[in-house]
C-alpha atoms as a PDB file:
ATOM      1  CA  UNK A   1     213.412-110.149-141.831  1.00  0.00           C
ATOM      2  CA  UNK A   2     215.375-112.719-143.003  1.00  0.00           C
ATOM      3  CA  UNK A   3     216.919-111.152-145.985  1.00  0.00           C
ATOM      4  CA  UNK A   4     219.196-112.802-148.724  1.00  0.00           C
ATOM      5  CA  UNK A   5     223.089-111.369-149.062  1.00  0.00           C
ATOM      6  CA  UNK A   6     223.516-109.952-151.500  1.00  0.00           C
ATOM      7  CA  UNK A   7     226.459-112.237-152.546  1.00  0.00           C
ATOM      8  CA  UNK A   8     224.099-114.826-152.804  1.00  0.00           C
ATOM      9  CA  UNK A   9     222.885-113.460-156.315  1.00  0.00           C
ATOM     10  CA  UNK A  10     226.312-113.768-157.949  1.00  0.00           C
ATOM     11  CA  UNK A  11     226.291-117.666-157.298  1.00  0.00           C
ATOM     12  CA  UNK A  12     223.016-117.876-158.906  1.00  0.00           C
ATOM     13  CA  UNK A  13     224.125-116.985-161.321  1.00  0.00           C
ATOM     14  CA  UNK A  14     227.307-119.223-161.622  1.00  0.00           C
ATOM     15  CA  UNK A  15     224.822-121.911-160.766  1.00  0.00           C
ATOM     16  CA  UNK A  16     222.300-121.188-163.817  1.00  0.00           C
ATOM     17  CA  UNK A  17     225.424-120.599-165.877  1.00  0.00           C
ATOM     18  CA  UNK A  18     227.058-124.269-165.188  1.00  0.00           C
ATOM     19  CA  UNK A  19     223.487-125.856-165.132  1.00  0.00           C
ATOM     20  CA  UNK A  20     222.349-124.609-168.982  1.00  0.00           C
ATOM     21  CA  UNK A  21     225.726-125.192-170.369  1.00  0.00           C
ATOM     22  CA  UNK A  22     225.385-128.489-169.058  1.00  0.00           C
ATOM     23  CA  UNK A  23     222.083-128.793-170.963  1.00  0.00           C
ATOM     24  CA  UNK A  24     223.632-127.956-174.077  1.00  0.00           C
ATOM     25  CA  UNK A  25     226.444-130.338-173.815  1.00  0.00           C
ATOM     26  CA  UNK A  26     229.248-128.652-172.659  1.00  0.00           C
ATOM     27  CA  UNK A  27     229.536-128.712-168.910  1.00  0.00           C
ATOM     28  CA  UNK A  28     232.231-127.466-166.776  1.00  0.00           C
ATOM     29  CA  UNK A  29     234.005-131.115-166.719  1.00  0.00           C
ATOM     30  CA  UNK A  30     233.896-131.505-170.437  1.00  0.00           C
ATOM     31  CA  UNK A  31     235.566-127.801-170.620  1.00  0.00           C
ATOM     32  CA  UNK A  32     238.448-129.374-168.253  1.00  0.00           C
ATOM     33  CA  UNK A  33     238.974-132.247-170.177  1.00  0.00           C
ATOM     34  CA  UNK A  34     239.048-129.940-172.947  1.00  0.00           C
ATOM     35  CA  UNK A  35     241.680-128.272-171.430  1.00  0.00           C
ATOM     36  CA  UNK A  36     239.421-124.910-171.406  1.00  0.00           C
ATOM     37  CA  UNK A  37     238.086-122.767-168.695  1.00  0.00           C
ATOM     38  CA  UNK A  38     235.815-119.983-168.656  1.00  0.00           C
ATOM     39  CA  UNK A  39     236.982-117.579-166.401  1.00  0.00           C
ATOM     40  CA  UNK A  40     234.517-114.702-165.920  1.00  0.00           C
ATOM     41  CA  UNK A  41     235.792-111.097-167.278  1.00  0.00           C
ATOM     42  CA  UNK A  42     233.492-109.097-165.833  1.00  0.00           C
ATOM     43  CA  UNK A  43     230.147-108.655-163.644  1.00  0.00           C
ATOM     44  CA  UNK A  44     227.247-106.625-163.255  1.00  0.00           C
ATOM     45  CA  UNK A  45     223.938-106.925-160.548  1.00  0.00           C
ATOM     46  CA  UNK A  46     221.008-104.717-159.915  1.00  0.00           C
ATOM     47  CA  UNK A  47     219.211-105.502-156.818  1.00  0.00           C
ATOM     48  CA  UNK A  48     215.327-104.380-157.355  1.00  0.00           C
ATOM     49  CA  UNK A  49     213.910-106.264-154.322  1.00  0.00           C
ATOM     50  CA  UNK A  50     215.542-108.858-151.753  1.00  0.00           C
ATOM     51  CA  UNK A  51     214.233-112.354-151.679  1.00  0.00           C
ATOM     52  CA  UNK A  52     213.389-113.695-147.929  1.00  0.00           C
ATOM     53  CA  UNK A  53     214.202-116.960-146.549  1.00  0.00           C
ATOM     54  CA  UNK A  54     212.440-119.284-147.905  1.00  0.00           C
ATOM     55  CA  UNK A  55     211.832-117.410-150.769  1.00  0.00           C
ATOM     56  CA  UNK A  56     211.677-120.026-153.890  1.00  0.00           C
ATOM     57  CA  UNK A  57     213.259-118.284-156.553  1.00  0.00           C
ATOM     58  CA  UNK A  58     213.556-118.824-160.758  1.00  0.00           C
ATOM     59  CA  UNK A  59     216.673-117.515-162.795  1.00  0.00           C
ATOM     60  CA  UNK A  60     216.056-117.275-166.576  1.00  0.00           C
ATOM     61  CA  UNK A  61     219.617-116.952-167.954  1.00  0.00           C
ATOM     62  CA  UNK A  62     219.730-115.740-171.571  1.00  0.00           C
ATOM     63  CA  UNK A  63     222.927-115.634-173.718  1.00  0.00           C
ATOM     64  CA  UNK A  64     223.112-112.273-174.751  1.00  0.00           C
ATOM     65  CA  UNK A  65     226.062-111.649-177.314  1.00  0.00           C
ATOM     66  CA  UNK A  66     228.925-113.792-178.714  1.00  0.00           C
ATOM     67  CA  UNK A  67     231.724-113.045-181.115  1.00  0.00           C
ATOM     68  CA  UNK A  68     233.489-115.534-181.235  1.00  0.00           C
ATOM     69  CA  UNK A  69     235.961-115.021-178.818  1.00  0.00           C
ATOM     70  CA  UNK A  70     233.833-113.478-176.095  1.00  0.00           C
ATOM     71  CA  UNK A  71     230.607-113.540-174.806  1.00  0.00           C
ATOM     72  CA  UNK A  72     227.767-112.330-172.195  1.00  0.00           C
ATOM     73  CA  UNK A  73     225.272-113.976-170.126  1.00  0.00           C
ATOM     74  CA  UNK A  74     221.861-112.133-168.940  1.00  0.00           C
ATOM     75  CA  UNK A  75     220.032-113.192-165.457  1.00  0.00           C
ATOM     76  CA  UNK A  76     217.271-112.749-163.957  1.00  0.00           C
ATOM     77  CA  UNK A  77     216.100-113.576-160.718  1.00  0.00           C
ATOM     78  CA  UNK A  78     212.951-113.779-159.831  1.00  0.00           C
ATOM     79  CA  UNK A  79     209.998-114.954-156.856  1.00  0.00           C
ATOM     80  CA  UNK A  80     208.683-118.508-157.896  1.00  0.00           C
ATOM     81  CA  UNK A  81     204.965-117.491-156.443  1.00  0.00           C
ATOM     82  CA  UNK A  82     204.400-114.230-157.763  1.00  0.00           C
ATOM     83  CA  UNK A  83     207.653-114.006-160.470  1.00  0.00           C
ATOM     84  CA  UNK A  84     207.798-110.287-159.034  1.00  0.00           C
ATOM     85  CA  UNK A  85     211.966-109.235-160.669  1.00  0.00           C
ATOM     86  CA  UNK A  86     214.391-109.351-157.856  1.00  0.00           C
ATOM     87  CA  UNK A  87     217.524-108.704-159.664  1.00  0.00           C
ATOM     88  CA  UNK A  88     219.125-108.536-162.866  1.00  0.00           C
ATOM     89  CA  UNK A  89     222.778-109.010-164.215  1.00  0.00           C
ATOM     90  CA  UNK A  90     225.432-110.266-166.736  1.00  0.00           C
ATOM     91  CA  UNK A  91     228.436-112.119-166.409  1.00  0.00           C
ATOM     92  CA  UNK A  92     231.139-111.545-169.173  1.00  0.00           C
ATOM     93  CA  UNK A  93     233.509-115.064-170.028  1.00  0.00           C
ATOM     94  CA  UNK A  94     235.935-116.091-172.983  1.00  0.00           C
ATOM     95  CA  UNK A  95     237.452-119.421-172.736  1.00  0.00           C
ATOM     96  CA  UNK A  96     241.134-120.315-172.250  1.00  0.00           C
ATOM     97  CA  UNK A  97     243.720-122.888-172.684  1.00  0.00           C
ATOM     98  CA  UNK A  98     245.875-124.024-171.076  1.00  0.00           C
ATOM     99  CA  UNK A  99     248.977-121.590-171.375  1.00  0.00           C
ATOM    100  CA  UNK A 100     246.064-119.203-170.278  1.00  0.00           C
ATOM    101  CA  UNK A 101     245.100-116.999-173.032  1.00  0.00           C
ATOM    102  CA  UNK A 102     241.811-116.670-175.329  1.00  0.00           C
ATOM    103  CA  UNK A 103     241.041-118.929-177.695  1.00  0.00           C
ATOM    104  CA  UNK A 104     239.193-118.866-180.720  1.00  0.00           C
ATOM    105  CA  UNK A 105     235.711-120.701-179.882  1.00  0.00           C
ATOM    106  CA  UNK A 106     234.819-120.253-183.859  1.00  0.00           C
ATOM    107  CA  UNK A 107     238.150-120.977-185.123  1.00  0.00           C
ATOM    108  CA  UNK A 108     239.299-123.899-182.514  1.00  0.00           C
ATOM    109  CA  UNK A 109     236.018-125.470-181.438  1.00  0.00           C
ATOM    110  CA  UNK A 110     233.542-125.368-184.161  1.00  0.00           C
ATOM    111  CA  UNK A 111     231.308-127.521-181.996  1.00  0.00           C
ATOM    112  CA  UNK A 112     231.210-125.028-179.343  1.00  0.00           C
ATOM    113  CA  UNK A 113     230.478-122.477-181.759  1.00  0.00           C
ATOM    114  CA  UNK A 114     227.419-124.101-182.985  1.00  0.00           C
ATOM    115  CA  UNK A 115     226.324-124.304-179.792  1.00  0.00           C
ATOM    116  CA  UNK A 116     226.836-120.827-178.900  1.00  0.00           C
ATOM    117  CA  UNK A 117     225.233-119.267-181.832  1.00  0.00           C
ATOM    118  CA  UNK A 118     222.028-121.737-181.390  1.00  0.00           C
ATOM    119  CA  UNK A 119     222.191-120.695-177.745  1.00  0.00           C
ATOM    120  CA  UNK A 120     222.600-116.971-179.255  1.00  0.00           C
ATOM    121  CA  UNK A 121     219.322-117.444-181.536  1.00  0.00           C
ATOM    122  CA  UNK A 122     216.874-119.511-179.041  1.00  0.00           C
ATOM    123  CA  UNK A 123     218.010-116.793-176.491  1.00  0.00           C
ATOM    124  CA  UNK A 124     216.859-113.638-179.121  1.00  0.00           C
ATOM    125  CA  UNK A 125     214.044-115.446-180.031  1.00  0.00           C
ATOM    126  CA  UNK A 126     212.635-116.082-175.772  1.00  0.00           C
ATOM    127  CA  UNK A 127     213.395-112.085-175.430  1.00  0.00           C
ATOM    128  CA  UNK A 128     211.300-110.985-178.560  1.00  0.00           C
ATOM    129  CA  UNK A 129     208.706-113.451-177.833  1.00  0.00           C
ATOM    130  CA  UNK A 130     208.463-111.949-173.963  1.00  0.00           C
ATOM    131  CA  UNK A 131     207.650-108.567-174.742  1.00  0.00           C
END
């Protein structure tokens, strides 16, 4: 009964994070040479079922909300051959600087900010259009 940890879940998600901001054009390395990072602020998983060894597994990661300042991821894990939900979750980020506090994504990096609230739409639009 080869069951996945349950620690595995929460670097899924750091994986499908760093993987669709890459997409968009602002990886982790651009961030650093940016003199940003995007620590995370908070965490939440449900665990519905375990995935199994050698489970092949999808993670849709959504963008949830965004102010600005702060903003929330949604996950979701599910099993490639029958996408049967195995767990759900959010991560909560802000970017900093260097001297370590919050910075101002709409004020300080309007490119950034563009991103985010295109990421922000195209994410609303995939949740309305899956229901």
């Amino acid at each position: 009964m080869e069951i996945v940890h349950h620690s595995r879940y929460i670097l899924y998600f750091e994986e499908a994070r760093l993987d669709a901001m890459q997409q968009l054009g602002f990886g982790y390395e651009r961030l650093m040479e940016m003199g940003l990072a995007s620590p995370v602020t908070g965490i939440s998983c449900e665990y519905i079922q375990p995935a199994r060894y050698p489970d092949v597994l999808d993670i849709q990661i959504l963008l949830r909300e965004y102010d600005g300042v702060r903003f929330c991821f949604a996950y979701e894990v599910k099993r490639h051959s029958d996408q049967v939900l195995l767990c759900r979750g959010e991560t909560r980020h802000c970017l900093i600087g260097k001297a370590g506090l919050p910075v101002r994504i709409r004020t300080h990096y309007p490119e950034i900010h563009s991103l985010m609230l295109r990421w922000l739409d195209e994410s609303a639009q995939s949740q309305s259009s899956a229901r």
